[in-house]
PDB file of N, CA and C in Angstrom:
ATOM      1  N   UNK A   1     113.343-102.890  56.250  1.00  0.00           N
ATOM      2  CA  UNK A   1     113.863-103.838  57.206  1.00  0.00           C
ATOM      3  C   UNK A   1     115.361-104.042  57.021  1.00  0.00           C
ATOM      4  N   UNK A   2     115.752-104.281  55.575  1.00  0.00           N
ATOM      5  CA  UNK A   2     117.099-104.193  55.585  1.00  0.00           C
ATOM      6  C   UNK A   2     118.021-102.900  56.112  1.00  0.00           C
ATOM      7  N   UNK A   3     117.727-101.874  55.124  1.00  0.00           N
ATOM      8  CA  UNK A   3     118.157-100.356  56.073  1.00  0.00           C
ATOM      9  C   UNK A   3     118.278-100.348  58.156  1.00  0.00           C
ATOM     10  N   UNK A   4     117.323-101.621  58.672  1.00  0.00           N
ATOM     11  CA  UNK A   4     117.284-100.652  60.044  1.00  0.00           C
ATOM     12  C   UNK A   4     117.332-102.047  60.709  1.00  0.00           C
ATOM     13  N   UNK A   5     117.039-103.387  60.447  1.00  0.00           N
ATOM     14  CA  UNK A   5     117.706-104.024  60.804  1.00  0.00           C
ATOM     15  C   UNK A   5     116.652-104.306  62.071  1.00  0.00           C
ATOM     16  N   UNK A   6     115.190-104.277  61.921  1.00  0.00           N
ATOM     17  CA  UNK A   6     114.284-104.226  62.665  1.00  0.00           C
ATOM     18  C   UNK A   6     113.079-104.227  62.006  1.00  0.00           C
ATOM     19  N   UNK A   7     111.776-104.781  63.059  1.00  0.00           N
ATOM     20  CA  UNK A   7     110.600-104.966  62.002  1.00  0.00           C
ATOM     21  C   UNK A   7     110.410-106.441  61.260  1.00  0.00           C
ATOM     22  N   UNK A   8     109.003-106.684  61.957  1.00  0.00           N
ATOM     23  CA  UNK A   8     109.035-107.898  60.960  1.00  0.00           C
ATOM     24  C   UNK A   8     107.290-108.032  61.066  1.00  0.00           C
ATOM     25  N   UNK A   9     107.143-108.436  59.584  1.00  0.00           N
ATOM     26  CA  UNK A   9     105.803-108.083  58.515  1.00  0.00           C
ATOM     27  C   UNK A   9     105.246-109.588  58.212  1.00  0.00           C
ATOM     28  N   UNK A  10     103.706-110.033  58.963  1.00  0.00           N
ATOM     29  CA  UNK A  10     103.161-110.717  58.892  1.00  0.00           C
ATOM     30  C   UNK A  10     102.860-110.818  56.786  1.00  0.00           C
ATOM     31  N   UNK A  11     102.920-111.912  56.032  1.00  0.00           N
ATOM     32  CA  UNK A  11     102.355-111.739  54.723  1.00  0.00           C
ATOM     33  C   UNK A  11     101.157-112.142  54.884  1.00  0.00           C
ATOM     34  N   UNK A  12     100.372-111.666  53.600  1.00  0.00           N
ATOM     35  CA  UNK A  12      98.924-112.171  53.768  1.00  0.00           C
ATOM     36  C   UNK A  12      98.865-112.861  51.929  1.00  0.00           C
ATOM     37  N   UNK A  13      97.808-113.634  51.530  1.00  0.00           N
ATOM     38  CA  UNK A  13      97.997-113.892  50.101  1.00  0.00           C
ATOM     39  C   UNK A  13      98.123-112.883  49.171  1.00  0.00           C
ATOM     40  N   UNK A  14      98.966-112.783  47.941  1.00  0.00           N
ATOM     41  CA  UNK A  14      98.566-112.124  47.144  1.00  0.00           C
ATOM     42  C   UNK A  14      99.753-110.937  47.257  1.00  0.00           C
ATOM     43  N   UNK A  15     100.380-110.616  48.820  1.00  0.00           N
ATOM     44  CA  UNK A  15     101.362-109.665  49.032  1.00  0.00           C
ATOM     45  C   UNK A  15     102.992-110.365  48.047  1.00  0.00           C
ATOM     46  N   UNK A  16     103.040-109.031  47.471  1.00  0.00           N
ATOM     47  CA  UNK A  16     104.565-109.210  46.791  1.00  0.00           C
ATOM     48  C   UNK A  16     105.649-109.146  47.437  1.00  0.00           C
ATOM     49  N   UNK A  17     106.873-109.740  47.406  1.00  0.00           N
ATOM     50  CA  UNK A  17     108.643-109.421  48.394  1.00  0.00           C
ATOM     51  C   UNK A  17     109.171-108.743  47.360  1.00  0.00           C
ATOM     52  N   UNK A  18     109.504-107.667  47.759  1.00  0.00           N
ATOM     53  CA  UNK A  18     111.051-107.102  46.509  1.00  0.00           C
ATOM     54  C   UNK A  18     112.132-107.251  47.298  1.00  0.00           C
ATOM     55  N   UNK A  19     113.080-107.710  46.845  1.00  0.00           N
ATOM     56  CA  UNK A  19     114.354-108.115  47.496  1.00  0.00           C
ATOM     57  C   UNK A  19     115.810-107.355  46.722  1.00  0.00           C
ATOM     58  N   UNK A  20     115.847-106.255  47.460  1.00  0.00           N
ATOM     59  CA  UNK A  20     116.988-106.054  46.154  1.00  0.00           C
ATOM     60  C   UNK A  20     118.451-106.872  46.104  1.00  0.00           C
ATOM     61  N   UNK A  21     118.797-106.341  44.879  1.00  0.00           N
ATOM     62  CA  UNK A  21     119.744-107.027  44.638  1.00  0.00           C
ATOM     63  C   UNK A  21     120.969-106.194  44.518  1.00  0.00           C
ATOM     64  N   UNK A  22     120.581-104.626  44.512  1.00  0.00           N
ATOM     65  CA  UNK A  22     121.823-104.310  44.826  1.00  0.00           C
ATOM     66  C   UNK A  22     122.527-103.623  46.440  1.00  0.00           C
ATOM     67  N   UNK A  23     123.352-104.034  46.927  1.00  0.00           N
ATOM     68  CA  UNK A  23     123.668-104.415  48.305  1.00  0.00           C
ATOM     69  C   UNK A  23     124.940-103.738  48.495  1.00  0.00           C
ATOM     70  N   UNK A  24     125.673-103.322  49.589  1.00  0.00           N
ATOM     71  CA  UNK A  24     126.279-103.440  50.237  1.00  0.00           C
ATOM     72  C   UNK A  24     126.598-103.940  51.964  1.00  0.00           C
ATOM     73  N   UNK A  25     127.707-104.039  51.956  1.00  0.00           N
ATOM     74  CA  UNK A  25     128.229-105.226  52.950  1.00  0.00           C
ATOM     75  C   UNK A  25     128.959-104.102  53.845  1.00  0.00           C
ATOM     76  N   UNK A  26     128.432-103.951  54.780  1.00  0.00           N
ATOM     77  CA  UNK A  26     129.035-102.950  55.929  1.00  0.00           C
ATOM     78  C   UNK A  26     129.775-103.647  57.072  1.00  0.00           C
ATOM     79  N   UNK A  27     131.093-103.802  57.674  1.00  0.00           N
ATOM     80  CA  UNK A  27     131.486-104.762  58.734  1.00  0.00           C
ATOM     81  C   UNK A  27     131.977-104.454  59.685  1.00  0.00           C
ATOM     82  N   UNK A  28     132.381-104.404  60.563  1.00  0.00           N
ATOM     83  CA  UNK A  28     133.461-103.899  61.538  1.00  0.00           C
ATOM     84  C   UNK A  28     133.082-103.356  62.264  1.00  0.00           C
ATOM     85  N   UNK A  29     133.287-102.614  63.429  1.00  0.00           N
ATOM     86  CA  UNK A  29     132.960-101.850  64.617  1.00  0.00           C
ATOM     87  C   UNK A  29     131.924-100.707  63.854  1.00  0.00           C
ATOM     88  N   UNK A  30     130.407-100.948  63.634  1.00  0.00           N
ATOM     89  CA  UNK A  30     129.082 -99.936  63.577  1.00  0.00           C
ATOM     90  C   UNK A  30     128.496-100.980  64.087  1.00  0.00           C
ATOM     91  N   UNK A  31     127.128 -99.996  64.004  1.00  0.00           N
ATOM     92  CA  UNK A  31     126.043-100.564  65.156  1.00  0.00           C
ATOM     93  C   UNK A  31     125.151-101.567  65.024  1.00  0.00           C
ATOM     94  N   UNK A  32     125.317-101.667  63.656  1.00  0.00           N
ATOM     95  CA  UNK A  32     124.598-102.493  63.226  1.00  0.00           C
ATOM     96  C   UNK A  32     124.833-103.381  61.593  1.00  0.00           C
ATOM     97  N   UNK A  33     126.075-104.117  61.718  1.00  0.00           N
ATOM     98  CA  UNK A  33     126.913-104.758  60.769  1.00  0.00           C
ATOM     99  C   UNK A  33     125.916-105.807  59.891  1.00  0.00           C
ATOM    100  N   UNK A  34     126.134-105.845  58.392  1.00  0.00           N
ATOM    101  CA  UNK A  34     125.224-106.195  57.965  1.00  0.00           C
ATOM    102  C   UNK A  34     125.411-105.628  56.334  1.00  0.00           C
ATOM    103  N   UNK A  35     123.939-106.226  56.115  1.00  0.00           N
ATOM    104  CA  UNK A  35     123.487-105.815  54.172  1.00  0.00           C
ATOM    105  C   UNK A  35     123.039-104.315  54.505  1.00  0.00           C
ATOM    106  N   UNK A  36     123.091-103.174  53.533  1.00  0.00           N
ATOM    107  CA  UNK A  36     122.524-101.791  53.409  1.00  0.00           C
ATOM    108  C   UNK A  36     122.235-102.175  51.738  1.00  0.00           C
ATOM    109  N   UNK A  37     121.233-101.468  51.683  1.00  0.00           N
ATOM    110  CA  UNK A  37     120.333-101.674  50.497  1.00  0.00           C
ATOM    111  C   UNK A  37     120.873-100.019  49.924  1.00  0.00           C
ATOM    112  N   UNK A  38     121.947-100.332  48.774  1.00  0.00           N
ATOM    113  CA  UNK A  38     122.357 -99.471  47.736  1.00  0.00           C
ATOM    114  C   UNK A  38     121.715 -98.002  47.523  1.00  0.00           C
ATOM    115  N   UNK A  39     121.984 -96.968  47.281  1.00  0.00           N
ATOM    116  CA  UNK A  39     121.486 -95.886  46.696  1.00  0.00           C
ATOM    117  C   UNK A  39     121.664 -95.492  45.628  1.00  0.00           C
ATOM    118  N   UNK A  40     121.719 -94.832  44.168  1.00  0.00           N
ATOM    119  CA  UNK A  40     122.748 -94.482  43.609  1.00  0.00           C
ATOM    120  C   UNK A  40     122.905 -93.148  44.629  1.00  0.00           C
ATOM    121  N   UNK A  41     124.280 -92.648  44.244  1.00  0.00           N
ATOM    122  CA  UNK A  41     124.716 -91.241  44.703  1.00  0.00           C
ATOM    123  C   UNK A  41     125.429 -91.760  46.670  1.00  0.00           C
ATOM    124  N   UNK A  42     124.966 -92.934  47.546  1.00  0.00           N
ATOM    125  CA  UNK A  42     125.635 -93.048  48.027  1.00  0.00           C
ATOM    126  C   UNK A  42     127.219 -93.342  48.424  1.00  0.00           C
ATOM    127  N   UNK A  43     127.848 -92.407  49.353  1.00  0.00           N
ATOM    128  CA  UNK A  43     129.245 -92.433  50.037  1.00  0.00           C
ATOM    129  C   UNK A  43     129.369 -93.391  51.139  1.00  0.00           C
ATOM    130  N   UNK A  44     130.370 -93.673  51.177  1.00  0.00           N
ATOM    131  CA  UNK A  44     131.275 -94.328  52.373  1.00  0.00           C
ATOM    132  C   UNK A  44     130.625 -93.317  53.844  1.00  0.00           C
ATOM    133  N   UNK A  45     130.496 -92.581  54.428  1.00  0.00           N
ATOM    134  CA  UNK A  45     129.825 -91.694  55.352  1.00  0.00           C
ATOM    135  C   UNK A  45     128.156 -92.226  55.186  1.00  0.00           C
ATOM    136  N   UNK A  46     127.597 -91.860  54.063  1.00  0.00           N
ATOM    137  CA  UNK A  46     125.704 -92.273  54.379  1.00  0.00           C
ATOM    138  C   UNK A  46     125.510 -93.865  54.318  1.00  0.00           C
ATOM    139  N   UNK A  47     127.024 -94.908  54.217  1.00  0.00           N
ATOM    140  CA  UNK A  47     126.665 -96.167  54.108  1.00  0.00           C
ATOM    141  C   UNK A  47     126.936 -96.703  55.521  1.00  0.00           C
ATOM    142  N   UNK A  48     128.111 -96.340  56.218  1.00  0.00           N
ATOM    143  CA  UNK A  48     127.935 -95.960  57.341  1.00  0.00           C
ATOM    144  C   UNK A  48     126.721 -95.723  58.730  1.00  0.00           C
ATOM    145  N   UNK A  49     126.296 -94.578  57.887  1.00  0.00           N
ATOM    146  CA  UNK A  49     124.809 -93.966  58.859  1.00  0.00           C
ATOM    147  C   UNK A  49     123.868 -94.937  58.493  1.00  0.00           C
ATOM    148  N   UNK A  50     123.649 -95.796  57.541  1.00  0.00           N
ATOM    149  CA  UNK A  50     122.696 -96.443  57.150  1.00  0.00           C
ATOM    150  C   UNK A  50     123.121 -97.858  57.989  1.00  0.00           C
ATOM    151  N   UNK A  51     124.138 -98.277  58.575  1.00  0.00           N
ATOM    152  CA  UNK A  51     124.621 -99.929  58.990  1.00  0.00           C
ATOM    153  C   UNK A  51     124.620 -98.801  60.636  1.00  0.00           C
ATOM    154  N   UNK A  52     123.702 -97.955  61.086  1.00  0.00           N
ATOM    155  CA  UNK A  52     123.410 -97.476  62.847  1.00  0.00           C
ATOM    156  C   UNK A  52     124.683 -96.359  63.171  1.00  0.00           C
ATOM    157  N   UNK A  53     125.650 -96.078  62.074  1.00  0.00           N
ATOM    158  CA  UNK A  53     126.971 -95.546  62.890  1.00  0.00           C
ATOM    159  C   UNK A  53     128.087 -96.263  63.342  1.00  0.00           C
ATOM    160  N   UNK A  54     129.195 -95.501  63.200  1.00  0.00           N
ATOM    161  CA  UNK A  54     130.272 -96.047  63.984  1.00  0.00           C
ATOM    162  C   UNK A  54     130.100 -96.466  65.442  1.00  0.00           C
ATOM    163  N   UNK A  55     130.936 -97.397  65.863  1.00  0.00           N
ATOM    164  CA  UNK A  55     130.973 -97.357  67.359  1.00  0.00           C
ATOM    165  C   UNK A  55     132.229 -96.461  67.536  1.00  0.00           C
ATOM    166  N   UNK A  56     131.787 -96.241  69.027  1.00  0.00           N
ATOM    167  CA  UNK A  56     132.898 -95.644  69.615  1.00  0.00           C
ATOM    168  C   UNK A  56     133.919 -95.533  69.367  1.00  0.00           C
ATOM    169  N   UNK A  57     134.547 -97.342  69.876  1.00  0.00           N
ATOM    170  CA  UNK A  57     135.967 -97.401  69.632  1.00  0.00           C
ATOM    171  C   UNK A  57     136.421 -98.024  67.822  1.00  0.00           C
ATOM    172  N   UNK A  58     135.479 -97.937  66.913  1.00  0.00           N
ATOM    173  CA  UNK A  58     136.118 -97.667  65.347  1.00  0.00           C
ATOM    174  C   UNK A  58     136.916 -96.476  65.337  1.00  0.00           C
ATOM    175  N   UNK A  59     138.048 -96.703  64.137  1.00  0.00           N
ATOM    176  CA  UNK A  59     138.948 -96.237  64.023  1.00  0.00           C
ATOM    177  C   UNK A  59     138.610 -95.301  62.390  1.00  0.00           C
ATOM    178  N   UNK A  60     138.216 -94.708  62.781  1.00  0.00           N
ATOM    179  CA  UNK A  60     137.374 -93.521  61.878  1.00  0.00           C
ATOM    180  C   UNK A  60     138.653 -93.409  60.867  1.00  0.00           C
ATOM    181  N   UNK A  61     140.068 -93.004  60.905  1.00  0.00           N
ATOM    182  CA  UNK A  61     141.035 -93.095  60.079  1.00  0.00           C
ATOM    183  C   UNK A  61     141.591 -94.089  59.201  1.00  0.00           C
ATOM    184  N   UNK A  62     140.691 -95.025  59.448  1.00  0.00           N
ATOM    185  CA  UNK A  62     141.253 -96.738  58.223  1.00  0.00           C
ATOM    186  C   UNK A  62     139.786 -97.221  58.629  1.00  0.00           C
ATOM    187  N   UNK A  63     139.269 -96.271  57.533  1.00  0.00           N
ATOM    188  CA  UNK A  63     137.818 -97.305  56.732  1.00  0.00           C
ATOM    189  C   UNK A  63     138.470 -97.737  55.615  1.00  0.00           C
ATOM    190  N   UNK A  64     137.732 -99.076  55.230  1.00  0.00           N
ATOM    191  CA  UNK A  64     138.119 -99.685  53.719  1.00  0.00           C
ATOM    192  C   UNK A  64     136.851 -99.668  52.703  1.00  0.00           C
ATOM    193  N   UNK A  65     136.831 -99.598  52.005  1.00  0.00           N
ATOM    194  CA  UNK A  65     136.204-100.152  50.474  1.00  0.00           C
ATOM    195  C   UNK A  65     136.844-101.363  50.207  1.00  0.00           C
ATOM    196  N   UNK A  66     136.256-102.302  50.494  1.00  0.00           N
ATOM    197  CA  UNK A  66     136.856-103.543  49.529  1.00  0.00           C
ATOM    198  C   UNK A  66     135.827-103.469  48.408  1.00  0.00           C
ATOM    199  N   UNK A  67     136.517-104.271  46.798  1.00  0.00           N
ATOM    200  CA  UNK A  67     136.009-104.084  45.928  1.00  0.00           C
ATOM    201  C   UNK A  67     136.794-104.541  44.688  1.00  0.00           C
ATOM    202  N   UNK A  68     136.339-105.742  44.435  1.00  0.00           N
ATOM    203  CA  UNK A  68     137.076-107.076  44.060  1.00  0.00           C
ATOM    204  C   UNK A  68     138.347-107.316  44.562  1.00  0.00           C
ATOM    205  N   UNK A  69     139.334-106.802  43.865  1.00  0.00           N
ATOM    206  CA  UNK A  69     140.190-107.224  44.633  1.00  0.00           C
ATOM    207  C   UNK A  69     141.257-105.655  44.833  1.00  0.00           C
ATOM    208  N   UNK A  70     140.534-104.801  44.534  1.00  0.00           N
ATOM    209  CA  UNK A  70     140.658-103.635  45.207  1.00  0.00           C
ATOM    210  C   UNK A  70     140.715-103.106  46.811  1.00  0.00           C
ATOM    211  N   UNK A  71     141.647-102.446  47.467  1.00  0.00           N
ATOM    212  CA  UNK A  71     141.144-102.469  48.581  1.00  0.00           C
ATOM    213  C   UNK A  71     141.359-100.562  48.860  1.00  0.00           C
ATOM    214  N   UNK A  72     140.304 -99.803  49.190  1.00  0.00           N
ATOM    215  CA  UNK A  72     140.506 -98.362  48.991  1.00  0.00           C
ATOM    216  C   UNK A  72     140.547 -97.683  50.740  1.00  0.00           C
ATOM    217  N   UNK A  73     141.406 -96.963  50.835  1.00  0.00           N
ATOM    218  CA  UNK A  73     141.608 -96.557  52.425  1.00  0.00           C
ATOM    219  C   UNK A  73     141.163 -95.399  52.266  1.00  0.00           C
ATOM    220  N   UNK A  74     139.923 -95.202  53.036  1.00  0.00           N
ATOM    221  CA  UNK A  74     139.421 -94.233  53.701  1.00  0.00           C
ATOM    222  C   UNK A  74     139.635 -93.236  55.050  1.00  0.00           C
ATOM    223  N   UNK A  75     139.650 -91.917  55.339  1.00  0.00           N
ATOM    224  CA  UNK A  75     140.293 -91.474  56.676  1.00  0.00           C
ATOM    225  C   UNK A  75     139.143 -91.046  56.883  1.00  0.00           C
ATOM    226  N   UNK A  76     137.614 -90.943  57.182  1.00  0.00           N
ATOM    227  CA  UNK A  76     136.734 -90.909  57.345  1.00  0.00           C
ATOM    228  C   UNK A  76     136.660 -90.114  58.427  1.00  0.00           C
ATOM    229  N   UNK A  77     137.247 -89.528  58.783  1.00  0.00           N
ATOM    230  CA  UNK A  77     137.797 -88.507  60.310  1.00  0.00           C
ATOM    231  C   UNK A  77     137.595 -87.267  59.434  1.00  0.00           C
ATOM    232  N   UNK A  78     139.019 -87.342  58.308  1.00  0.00           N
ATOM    233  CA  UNK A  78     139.170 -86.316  57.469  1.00  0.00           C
ATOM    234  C   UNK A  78     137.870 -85.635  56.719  1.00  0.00           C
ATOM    235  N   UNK A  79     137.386 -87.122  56.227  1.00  0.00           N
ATOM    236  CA  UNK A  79     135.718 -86.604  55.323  1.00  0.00           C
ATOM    237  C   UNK A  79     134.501 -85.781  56.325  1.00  0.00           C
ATOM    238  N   UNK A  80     134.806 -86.310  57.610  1.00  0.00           N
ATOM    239  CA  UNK A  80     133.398 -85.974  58.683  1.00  0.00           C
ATOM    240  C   UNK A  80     134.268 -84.270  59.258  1.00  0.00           C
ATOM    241  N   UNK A  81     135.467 -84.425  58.798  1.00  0.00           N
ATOM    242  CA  UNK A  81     135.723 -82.539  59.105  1.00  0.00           C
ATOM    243  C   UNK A  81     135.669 -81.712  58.442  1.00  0.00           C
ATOM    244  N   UNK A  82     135.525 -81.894  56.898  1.00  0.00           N
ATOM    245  CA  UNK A  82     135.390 -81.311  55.585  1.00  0.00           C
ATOM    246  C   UNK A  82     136.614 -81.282  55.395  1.00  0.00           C
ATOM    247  N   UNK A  83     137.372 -81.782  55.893  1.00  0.00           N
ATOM    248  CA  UNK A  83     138.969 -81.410  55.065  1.00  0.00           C
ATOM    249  C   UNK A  83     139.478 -82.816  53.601  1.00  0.00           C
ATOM    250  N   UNK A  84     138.327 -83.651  53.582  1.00  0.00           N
ATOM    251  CA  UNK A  84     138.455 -84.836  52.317  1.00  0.00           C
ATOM    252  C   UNK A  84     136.964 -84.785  51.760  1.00  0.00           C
ATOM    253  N   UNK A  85     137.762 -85.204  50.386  1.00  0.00           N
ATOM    254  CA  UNK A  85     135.723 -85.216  49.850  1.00  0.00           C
ATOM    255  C   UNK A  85     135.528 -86.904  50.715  1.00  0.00           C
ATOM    256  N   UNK A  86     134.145 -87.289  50.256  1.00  0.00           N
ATOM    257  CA  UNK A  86     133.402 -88.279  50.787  1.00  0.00           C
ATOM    258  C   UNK A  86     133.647 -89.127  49.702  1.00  0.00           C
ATOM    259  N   UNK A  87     134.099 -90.238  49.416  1.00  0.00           N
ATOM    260  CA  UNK A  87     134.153 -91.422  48.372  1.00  0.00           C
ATOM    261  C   UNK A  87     132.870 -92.025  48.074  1.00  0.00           C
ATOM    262  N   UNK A  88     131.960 -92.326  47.025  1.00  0.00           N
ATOM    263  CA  UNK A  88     131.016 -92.761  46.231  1.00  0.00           C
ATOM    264  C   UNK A  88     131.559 -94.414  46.172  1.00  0.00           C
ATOM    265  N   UNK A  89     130.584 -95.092  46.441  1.00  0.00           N
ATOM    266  CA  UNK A  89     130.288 -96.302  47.234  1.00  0.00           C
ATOM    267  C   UNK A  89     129.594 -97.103  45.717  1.00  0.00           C
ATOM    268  N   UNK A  90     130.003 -97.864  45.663  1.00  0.00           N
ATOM    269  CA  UNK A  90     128.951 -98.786  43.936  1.00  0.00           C
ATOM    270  C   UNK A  90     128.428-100.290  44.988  1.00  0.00           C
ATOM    271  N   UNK A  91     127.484-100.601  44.408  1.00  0.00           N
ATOM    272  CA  UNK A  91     126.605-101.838  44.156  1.00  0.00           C
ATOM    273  C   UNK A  91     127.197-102.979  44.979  1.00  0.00           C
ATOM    274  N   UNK A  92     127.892-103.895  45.720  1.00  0.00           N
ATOM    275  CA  UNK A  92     128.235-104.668  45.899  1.00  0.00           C
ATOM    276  C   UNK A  92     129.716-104.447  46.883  1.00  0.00           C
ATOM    277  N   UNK A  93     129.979-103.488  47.116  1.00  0.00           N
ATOM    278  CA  UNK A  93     131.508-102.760  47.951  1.00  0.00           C
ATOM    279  C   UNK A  93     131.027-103.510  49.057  1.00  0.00           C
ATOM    280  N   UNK A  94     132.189-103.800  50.162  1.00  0.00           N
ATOM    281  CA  UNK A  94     132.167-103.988  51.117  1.00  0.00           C
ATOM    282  C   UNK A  94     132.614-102.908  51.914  1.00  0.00           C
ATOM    283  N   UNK A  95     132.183-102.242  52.643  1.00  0.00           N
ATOM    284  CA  UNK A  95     133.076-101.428  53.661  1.00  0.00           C
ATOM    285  C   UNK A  95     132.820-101.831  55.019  1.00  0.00           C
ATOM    286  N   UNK A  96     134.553-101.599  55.498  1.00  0.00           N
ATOM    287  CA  UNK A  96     135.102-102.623  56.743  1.00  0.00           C
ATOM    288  C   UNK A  96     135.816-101.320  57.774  1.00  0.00           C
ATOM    289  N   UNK A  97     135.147-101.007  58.859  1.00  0.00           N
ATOM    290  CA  UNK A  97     135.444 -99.757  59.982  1.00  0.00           C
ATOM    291  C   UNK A  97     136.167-100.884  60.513  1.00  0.00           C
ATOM    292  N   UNK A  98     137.299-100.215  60.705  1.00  0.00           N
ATOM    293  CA  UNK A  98     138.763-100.763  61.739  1.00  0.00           C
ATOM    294  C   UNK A  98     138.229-100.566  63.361  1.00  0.00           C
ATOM    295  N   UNK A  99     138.877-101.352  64.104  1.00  0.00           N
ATOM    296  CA  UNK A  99     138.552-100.904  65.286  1.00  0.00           C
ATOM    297  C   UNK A  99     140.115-100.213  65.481  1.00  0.00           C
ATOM    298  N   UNK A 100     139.916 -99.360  66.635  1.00  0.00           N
ATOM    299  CA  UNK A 100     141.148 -98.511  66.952  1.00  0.00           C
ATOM    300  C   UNK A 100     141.957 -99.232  67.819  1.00  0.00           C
ATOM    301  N   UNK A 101     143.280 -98.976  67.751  1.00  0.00           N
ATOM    302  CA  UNK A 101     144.122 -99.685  68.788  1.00  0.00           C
ATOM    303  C   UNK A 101     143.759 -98.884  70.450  1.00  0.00           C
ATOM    304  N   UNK A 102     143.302 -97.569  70.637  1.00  0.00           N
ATOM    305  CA  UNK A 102     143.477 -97.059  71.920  1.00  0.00           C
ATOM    306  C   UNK A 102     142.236 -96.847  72.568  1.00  0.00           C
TER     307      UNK A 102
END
């Protein structure tokens, strides 16, 4: 439910919740802005695909990583042409898709 942001599960007695705890915070122009439930081995690109995709008018060239008080610029244009590697995403990052000026 967290991943898709859809779905919702009658409980009955006795049923367990796992809630994770490790998260990221996806924001800005995708389809579906919100918590994504961590992977290890996930990038900035599959955290992305996991918060529905960019929209349209995101500005694929200034994705961020926020990350304490880190802030990491992504060209996410570059990564989706193979011409940049893909940046590895930790536990708690925020990533923030710019919308484009045009």
């Amino acid at each position: 439910m967290l991943s898709t942001g859809e779905g919702n599960i009658a409980l009955q007695g006795g049923d367990v919740i796992f809630v994770p705890e490790n998260l990221i915070s996806v924001m800005g122009k995708v389809q579906k802005p919100g918590d994504v439930a961590f992977r290890e081995g996930m990038t900035v690109a599959t955290t992305i695909a996991a918060a529905g995709g960019a929209l349209p008018e995101a500005n694929l060239g200034r994705v961020y990583i926020l990350r304490g008080d880190e802030r990491i610029r992504i060209n996410l244009r570059r990564v989706l042409s193979g011409r940049s590697p893909d940046v590895t995403v930790q536990s708690g990052d925020r990533v923030f898709v710019r919308e484009s000026v045009f």
